[in-house]
PDB file of N, CA and C in Angstrom:
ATOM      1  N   UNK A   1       2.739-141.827 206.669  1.00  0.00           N
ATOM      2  CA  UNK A   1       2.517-140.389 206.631  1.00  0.00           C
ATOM      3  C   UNK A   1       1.804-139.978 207.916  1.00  0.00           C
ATOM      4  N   UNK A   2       2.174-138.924 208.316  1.00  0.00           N
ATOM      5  CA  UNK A   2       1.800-138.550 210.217  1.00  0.00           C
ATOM      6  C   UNK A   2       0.659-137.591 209.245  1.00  0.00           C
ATOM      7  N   UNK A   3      -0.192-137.498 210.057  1.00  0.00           N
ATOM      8  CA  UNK A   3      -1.304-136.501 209.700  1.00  0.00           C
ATOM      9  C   UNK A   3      -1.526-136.038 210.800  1.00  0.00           C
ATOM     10  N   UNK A   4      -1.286-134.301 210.790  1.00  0.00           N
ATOM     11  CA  UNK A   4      -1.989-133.473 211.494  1.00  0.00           C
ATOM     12  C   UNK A   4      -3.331-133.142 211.869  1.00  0.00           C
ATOM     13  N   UNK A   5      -3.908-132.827 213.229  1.00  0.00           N
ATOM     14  CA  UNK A   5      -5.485-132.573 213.247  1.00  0.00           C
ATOM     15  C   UNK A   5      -5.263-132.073 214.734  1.00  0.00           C
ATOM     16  N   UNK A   6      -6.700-131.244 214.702  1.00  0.00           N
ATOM     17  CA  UNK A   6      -6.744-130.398 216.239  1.00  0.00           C
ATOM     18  C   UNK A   6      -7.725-131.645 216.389  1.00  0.00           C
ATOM     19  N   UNK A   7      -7.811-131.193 218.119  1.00  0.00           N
ATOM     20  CA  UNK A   7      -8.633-132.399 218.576  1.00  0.00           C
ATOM     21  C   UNK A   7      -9.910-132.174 218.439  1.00  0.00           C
ATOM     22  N   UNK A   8     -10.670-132.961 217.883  1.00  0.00           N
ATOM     23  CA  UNK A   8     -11.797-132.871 217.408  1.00  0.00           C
ATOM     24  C   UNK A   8     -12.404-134.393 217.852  1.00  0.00           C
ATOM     25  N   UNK A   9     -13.789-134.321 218.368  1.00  0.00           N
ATOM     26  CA  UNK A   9     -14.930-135.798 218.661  1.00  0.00           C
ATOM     27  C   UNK A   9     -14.601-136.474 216.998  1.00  0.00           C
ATOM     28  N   UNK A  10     -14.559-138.033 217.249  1.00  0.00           N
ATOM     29  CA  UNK A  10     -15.160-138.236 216.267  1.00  0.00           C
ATOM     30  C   UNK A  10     -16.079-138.243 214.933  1.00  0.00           C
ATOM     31  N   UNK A  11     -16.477-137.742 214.004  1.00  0.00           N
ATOM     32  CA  UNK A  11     -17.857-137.263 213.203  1.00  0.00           C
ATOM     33  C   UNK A  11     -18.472-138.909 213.323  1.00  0.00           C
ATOM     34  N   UNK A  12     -18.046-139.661 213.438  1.00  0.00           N
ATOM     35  CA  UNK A  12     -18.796-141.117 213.965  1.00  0.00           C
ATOM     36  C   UNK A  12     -20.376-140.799 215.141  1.00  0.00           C
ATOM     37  N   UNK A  13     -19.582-139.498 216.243  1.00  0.00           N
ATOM     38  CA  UNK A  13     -19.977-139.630 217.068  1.00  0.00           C
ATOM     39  C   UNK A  13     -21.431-139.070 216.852  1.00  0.00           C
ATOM     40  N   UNK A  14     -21.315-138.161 215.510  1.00  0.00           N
ATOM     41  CA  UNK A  14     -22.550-137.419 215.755  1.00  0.00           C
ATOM     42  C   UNK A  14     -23.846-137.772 214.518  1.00  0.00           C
ATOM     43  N   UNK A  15     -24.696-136.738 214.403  1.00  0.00           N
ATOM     44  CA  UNK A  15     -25.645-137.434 213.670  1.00  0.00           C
ATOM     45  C   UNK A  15     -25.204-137.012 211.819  1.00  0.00           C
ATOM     46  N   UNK A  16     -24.230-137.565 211.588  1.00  0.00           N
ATOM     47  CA  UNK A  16     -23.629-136.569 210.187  1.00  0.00           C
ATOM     48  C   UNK A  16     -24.479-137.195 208.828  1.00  0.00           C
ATOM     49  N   UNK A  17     -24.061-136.425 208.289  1.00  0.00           N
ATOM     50  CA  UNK A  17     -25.048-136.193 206.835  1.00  0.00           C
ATOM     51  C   UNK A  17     -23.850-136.292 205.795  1.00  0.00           C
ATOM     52  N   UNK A  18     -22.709-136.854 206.374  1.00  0.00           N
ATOM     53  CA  UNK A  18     -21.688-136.434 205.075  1.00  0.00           C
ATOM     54  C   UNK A  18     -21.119-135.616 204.067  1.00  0.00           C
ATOM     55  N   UNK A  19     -22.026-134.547 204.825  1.00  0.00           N
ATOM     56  CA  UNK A  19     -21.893-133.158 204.254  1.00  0.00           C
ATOM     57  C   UNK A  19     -20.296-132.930 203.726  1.00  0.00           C
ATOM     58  N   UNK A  20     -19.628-132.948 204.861  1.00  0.00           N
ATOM     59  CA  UNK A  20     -17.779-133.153 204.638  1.00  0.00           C
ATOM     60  C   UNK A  20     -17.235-133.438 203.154  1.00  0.00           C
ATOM     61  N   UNK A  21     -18.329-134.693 203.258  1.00  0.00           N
ATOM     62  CA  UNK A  21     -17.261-135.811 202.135  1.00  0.00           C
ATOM     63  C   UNK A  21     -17.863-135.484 200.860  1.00  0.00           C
ATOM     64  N   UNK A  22     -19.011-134.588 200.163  1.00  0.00           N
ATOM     65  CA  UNK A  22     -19.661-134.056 199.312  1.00  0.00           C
ATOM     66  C   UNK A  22     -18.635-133.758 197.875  1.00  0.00           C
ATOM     67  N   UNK A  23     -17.553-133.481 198.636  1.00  0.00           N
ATOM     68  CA  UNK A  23     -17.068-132.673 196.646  1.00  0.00           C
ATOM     69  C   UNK A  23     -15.786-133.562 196.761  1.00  0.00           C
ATOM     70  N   UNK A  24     -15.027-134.851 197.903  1.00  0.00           N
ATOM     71  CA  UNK A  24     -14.208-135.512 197.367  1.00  0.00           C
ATOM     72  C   UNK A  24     -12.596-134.879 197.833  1.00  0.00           C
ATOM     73  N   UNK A  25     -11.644-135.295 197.764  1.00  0.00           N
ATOM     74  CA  UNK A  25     -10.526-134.600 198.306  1.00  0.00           C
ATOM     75  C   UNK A  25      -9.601-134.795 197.214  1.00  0.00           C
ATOM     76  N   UNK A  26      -8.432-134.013 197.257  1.00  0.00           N
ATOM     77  CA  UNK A  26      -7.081-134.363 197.042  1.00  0.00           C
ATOM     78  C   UNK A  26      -6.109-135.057 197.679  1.00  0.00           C
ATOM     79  N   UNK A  27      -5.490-136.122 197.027  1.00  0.00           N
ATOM     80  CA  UNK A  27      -4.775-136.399 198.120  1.00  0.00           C
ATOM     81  C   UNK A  27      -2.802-136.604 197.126  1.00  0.00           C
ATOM     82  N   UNK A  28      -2.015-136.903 197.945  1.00  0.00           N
ATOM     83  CA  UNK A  28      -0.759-136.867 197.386  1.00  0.00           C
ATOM     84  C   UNK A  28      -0.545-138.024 196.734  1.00  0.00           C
ATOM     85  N   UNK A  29      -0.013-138.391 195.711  1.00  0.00           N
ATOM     86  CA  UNK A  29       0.556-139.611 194.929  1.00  0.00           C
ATOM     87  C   UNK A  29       1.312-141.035 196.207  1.00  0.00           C
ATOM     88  N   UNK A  30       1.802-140.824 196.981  1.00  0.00           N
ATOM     89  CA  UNK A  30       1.726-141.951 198.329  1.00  0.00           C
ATOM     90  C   UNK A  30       0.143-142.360 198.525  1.00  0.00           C
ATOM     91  N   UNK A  31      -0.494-141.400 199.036  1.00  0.00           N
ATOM     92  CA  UNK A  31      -1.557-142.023 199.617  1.00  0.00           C
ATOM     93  C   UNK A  31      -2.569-143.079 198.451  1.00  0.00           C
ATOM     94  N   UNK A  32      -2.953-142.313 197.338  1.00  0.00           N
ATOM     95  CA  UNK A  32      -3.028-142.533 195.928  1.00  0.00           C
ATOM     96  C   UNK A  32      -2.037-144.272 195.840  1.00  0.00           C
ATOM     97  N   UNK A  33      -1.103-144.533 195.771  1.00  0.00           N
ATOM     98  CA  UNK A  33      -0.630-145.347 195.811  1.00  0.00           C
ATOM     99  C   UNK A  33      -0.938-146.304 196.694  1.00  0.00           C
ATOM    100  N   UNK A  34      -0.605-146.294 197.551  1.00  0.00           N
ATOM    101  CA  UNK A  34      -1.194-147.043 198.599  1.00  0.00           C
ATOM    102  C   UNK A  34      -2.419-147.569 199.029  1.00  0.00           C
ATOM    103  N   UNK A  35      -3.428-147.341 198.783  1.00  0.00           N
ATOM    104  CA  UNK A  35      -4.720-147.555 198.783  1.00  0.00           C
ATOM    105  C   UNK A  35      -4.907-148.207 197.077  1.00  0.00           C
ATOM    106  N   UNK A  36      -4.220-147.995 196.441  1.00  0.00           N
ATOM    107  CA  UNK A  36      -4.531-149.019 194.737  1.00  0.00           C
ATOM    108  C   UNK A  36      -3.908-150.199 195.026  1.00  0.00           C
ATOM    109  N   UNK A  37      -2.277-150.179 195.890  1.00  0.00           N
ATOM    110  CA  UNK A  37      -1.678-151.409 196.142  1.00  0.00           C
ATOM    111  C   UNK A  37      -1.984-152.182 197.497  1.00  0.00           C
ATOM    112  N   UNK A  38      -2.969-151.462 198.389  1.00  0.00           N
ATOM    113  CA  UNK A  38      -3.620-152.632 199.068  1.00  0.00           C
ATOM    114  C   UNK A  38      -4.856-152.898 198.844  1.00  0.00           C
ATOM    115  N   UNK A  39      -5.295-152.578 197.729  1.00  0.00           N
ATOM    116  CA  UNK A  39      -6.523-153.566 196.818  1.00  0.00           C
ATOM    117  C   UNK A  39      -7.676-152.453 197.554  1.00  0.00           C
ATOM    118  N   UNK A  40      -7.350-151.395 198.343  1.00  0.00           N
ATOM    119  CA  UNK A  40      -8.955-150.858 198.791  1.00  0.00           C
ATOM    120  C   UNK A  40      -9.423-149.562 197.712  1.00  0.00           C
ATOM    121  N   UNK A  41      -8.816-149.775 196.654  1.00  0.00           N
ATOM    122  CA  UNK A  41      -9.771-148.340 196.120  1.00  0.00           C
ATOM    123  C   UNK A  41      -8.664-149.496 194.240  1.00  0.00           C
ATOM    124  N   UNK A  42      -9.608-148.573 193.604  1.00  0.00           N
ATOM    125  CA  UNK A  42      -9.036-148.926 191.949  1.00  0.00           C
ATOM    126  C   UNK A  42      -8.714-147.371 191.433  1.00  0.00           C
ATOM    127  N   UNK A  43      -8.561-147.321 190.377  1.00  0.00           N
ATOM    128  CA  UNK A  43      -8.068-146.125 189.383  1.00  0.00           C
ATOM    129  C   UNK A  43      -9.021-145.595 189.022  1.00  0.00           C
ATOM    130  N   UNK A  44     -10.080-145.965 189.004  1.00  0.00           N
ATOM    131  CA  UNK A  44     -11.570-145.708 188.352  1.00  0.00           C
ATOM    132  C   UNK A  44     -12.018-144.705 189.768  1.00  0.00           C
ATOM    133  N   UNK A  45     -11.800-144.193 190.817  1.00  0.00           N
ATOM    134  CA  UNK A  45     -12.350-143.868 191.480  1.00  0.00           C
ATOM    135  C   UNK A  45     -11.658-142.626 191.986  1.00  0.00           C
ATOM    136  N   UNK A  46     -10.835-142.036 190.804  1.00  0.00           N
ATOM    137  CA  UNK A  46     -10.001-141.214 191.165  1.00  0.00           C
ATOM    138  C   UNK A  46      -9.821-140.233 189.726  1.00  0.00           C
ATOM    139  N   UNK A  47      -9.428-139.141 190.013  1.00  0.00           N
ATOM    140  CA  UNK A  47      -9.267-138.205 188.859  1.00  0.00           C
ATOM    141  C   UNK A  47      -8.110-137.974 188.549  1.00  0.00           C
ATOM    142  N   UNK A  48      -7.131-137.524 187.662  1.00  0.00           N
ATOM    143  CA  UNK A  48      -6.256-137.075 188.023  1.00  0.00           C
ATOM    144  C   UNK A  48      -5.016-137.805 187.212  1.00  0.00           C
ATOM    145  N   UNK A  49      -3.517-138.003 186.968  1.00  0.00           N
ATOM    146  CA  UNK A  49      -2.934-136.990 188.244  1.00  0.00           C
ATOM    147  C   UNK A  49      -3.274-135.658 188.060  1.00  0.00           C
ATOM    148  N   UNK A  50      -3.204-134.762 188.647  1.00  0.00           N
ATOM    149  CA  UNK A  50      -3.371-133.336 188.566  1.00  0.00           C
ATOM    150  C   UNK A  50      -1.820-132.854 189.404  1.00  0.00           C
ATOM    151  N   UNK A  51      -1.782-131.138 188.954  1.00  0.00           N
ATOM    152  CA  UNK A  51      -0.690-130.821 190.036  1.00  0.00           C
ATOM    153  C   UNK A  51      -0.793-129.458 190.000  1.00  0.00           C
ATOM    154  N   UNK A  52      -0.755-129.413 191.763  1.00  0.00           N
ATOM    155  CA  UNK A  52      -0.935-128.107 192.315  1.00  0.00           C
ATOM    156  C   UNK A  52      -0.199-126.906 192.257  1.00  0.00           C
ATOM    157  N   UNK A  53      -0.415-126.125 192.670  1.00  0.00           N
ATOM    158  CA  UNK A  53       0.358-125.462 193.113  1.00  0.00           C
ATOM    159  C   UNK A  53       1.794-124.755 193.206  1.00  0.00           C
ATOM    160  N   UNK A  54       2.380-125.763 193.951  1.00  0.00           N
ATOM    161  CA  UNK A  54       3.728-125.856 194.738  1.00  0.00           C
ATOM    162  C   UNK A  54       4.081-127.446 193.337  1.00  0.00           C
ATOM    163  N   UNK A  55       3.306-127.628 192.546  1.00  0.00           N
ATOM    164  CA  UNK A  55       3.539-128.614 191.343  1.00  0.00           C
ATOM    165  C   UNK A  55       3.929-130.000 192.414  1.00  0.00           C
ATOM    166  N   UNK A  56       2.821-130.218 192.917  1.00  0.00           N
ATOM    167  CA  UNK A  56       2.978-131.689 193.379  1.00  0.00           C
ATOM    168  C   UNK A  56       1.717-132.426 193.200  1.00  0.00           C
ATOM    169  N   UNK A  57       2.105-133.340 192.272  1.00  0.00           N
ATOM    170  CA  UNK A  57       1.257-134.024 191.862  1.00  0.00           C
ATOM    171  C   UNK A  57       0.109-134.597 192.756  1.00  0.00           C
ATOM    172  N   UNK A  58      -0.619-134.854 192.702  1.00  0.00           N
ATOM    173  CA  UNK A  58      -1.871-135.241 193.677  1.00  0.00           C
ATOM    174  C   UNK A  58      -3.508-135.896 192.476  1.00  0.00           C
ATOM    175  N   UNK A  59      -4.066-136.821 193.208  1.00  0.00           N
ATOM    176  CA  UNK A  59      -5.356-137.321 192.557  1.00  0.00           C
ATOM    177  C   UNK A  59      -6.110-136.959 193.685  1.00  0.00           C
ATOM    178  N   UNK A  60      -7.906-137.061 192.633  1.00  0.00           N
ATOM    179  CA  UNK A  60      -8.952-136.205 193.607  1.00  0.00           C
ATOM    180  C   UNK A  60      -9.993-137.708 193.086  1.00  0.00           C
ATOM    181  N   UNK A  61     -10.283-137.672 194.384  1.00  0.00           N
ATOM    182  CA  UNK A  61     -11.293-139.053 194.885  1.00  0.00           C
ATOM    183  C   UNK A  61     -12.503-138.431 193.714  1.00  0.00           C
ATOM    184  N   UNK A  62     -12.967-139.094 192.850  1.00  0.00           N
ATOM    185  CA  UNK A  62     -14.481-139.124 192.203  1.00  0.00           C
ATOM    186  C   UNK A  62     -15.126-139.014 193.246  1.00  0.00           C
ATOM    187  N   UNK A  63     -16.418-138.311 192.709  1.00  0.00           N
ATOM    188  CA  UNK A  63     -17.681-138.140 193.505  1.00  0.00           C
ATOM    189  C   UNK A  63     -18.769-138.681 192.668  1.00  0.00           C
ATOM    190  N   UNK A  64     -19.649-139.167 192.931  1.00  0.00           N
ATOM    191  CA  UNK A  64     -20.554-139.986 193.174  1.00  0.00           C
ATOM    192  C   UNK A  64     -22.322-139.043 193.083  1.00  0.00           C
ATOM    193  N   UNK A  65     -22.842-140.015 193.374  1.00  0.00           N
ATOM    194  CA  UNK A  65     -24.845-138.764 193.618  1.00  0.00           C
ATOM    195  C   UNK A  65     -24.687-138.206 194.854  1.00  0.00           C
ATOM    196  N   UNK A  66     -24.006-139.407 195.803  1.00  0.00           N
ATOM    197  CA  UNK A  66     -23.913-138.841 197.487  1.00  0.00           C
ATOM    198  C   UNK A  66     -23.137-137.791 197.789  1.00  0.00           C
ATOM    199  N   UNK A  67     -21.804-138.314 196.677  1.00  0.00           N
ATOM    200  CA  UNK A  67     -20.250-137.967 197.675  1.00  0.00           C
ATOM    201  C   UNK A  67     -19.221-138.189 197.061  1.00  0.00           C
ATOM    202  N   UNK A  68     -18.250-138.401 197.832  1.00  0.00           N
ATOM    203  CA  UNK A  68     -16.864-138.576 197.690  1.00  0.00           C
ATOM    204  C   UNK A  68     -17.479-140.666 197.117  1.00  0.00           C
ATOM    205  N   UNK A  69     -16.568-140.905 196.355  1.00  0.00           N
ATOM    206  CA  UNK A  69     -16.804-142.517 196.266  1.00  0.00           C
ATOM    207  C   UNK A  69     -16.787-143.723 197.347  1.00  0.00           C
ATOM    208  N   UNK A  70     -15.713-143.439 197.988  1.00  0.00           N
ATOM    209  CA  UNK A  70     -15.483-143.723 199.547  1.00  0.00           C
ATOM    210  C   UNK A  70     -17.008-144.080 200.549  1.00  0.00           C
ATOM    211  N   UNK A  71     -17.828-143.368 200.578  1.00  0.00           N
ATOM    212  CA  UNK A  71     -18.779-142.924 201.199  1.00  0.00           C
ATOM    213  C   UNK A  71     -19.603-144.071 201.032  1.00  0.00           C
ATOM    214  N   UNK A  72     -20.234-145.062 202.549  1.00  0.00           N
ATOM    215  CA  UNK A  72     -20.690-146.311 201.831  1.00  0.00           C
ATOM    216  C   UNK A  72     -22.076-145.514 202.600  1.00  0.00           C
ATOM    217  N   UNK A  73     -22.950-146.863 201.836  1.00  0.00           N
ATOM    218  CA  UNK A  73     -24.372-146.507 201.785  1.00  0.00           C
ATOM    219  C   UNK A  73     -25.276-146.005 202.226  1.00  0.00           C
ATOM    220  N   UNK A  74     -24.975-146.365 203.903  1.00  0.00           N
ATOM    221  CA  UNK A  74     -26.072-145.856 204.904  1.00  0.00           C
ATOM    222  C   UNK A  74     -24.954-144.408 205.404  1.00  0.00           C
ATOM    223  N   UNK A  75     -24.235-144.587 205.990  1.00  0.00           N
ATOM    224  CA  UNK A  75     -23.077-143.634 206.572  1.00  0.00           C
ATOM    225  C   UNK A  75     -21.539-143.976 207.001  1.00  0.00           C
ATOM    226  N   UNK A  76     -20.816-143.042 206.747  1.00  0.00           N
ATOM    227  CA  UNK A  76     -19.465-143.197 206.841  1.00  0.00           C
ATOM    228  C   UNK A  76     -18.443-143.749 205.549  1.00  0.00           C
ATOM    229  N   UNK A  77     -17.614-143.996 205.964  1.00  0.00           N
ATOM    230  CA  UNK A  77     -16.375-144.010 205.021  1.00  0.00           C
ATOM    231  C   UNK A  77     -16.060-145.314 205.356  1.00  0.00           C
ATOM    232  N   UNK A  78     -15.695-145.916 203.704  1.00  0.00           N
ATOM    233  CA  UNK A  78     -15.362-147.195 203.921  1.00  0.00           C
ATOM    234  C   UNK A  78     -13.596-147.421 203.712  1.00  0.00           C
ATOM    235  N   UNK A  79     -12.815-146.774 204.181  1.00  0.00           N
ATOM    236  CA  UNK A  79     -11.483-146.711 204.307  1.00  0.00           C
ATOM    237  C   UNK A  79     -11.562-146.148 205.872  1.00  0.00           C
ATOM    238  N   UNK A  80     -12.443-145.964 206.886  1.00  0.00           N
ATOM    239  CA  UNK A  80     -12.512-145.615 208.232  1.00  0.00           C
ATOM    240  C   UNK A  80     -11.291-146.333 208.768  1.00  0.00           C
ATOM    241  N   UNK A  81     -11.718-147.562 208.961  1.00  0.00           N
ATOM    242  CA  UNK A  81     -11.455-148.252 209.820  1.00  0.00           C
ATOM    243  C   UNK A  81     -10.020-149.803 209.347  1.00  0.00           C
ATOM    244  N   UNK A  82      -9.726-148.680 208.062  1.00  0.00           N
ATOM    245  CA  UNK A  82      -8.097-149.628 207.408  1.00  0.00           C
ATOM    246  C   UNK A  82      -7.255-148.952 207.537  1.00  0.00           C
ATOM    247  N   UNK A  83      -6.819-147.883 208.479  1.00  0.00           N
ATOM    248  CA  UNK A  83      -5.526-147.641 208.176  1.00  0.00           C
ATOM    249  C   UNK A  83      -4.875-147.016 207.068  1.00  0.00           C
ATOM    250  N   UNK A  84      -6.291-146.928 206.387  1.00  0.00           N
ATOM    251  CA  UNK A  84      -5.061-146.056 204.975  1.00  0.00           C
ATOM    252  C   UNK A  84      -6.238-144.989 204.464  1.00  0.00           C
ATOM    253  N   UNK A  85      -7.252-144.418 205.780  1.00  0.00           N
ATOM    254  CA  UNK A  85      -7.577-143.745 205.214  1.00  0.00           C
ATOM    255  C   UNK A  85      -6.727-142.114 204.866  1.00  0.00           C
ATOM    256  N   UNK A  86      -6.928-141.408 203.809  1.00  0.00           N
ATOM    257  CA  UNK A  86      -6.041-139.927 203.414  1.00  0.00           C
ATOM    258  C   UNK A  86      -6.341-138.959 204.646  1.00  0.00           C
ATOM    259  N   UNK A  87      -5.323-138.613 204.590  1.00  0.00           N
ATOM    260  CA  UNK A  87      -4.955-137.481 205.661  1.00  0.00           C
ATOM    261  C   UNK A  87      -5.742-136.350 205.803  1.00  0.00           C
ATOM    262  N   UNK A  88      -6.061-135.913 204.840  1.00  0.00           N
ATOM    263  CA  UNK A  88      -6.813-134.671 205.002  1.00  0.00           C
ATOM    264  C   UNK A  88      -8.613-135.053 205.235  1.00  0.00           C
ATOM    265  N   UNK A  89      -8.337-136.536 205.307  1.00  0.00           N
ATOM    266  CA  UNK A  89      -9.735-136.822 205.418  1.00  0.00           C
ATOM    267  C   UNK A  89      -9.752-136.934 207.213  1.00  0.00           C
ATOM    268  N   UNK A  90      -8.750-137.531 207.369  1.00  0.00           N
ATOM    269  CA  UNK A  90      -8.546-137.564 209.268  1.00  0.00           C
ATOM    270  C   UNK A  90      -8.300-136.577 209.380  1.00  0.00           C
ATOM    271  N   UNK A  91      -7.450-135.531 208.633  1.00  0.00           N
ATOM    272  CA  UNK A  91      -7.362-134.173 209.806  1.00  0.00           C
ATOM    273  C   UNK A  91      -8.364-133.037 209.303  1.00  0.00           C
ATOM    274  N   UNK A  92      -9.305-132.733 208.688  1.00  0.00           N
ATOM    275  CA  UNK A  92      -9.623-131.577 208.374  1.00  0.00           C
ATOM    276  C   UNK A  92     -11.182-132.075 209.580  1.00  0.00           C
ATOM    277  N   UNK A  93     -11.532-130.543 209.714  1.00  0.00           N
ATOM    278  CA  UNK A  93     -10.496-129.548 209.903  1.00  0.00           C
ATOM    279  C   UNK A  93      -9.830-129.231 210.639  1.00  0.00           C
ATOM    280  N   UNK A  94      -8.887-128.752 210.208  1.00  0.00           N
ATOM    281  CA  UNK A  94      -7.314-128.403 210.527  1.00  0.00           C
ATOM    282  C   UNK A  94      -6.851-127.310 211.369  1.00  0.00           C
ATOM    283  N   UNK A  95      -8.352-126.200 211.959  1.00  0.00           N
ATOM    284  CA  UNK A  95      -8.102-125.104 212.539  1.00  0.00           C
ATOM    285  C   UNK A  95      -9.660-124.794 213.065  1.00  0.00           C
ATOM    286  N   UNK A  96      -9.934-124.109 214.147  1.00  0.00           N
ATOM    287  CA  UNK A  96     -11.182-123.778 214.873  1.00  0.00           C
ATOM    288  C   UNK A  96     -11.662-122.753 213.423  1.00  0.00           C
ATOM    289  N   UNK A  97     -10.587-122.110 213.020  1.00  0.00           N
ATOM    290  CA  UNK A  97     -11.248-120.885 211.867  1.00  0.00           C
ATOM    291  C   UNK A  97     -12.221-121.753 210.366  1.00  0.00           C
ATOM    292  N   UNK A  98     -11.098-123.138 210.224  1.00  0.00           N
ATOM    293  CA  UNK A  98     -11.279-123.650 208.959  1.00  0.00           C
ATOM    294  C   UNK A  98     -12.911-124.316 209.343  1.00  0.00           C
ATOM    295  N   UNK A  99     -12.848-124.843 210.638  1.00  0.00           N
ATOM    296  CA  UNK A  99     -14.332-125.761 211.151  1.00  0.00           C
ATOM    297  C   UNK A  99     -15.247-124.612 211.166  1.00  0.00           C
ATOM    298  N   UNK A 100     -15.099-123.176 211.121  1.00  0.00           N
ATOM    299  CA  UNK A 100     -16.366-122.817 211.514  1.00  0.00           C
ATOM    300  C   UNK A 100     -16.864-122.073 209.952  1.00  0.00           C
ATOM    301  N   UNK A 101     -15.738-122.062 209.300  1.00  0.00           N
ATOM    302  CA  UNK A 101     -15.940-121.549 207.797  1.00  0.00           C
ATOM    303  C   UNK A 101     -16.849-122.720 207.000  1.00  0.00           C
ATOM    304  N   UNK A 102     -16.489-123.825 207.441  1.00  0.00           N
ATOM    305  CA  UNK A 102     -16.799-125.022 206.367  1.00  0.00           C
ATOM    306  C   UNK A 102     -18.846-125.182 207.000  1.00  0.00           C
ATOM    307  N   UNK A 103     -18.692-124.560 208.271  1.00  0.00           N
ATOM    308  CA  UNK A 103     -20.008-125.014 208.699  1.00  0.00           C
ATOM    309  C   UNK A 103     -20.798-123.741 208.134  1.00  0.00           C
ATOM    310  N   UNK A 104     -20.365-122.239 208.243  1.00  0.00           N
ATOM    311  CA  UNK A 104     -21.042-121.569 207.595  1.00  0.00           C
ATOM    312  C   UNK A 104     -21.322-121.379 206.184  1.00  0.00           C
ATOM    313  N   UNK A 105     -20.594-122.540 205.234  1.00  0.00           N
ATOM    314  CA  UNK A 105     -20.381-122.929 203.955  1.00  0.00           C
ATOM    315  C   UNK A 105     -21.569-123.843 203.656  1.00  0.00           C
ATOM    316  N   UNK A 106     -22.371-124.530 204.900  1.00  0.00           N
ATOM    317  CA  UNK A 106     -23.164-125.809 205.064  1.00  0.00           C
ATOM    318  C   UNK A 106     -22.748-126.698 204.780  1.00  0.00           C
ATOM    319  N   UNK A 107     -21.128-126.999 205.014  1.00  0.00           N
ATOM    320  CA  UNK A 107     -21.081-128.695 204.514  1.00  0.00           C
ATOM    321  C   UNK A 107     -20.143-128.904 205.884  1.00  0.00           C
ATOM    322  N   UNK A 108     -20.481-128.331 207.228  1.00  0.00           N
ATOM    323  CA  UNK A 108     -19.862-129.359 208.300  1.00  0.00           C
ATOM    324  C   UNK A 108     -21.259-129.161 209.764  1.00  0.00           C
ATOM    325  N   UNK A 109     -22.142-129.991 209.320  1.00  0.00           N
ATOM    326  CA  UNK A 109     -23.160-130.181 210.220  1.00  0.00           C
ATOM    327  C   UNK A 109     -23.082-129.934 211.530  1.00  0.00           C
ATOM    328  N   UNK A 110     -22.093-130.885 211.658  1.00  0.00           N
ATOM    329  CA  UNK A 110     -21.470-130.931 213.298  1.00  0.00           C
ATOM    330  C   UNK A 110     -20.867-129.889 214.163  1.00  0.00           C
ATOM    331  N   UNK A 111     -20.564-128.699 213.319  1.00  0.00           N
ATOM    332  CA  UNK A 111     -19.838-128.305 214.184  1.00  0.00           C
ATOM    333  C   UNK A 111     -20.021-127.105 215.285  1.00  0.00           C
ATOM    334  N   UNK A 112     -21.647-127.567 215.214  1.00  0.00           N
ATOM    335  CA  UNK A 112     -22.376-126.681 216.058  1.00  0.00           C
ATOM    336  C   UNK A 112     -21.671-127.807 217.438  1.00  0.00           C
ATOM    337  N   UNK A 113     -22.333-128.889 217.333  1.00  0.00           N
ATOM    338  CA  UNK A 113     -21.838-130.305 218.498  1.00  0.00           C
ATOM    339  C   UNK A 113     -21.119-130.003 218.908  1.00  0.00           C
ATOM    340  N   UNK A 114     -20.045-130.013 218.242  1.00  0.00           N
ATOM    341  CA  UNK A 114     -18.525-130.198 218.160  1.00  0.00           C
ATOM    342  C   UNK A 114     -18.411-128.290 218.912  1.00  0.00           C
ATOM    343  N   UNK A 115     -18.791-127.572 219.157  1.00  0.00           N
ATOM    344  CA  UNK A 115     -18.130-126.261 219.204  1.00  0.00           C
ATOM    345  C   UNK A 115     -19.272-125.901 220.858  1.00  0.00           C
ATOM    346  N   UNK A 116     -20.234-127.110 220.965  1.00  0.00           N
ATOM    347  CA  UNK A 116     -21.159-126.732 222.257  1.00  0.00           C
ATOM    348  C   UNK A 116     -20.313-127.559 223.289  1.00  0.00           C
ATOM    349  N   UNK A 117     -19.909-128.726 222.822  1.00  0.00           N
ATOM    350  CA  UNK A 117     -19.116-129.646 223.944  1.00  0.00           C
ATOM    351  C   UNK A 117     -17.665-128.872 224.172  1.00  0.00           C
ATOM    352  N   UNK A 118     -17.080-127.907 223.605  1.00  0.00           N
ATOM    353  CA  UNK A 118     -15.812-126.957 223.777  1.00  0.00           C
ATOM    354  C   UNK A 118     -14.627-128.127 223.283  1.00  0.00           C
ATOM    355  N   UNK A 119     -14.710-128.955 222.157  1.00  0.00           N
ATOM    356  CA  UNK A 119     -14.092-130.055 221.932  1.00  0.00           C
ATOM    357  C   UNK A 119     -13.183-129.226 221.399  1.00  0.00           C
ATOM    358  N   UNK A 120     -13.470-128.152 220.054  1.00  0.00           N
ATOM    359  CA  UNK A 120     -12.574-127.483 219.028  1.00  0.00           C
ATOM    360  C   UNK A 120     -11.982-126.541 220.210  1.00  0.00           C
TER     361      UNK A 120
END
């Protein structure tokens, strides 16, 4: 699955609070799949199925005291760095409008950083 994203720094790069990963995502029945059949996530860590919208089925990552479940102890995401992390977790956000909504929402720390370096 190709995932879309504007160019944006890393959130690695900055001092994040995980604010982002707080209420958990949706993601599509592939990704959902894929991450149960390469052993990095179980069924228990997921809600769902649910279906949207446009009626496409999709599961929503459990959240946790921190976060999204994903979210390991000290900081970051422990599907970072496999290849199968969900798309909307690499691309959001998805638009200079959506990054500056989510920061005046208080759950994207960074994107004061992210909007002083002229990255967005």
């Amino acid at each position: 699955m190709i995932c879309n994203k504007i160019c944006l720094s890393s959130c690695i790069e900055f001092d994040c609070r995980d604010d982002c990963c707080r209420f958990g995502v949706d993601i599509p029945v592939e990704e959902y799949t894929d991450l149960i059949s390469n052993n990095l996530a179980t069924s228990n860590e997921f809600t769902g199925p649910g279906i949207d919208e446009n009626c496409a089925v999709y599961y929503r990552t459990r959240v946790g005291q921190r976060g999204c479940v994903f979210l390991l102890p000290q900081r970051g995401c422990r599907l970072h760095g496999t290849g199968h992390k969900p798309c909307i977790c690499q691309s959001f956000p998805r638009t200079f409008e959506e990054a500056e909504t989510a920061y005046q929402e208080g759950y994207l720390p960074c994107f004061n950083q992210i909007n002083e370096k002229g990255v967005v």
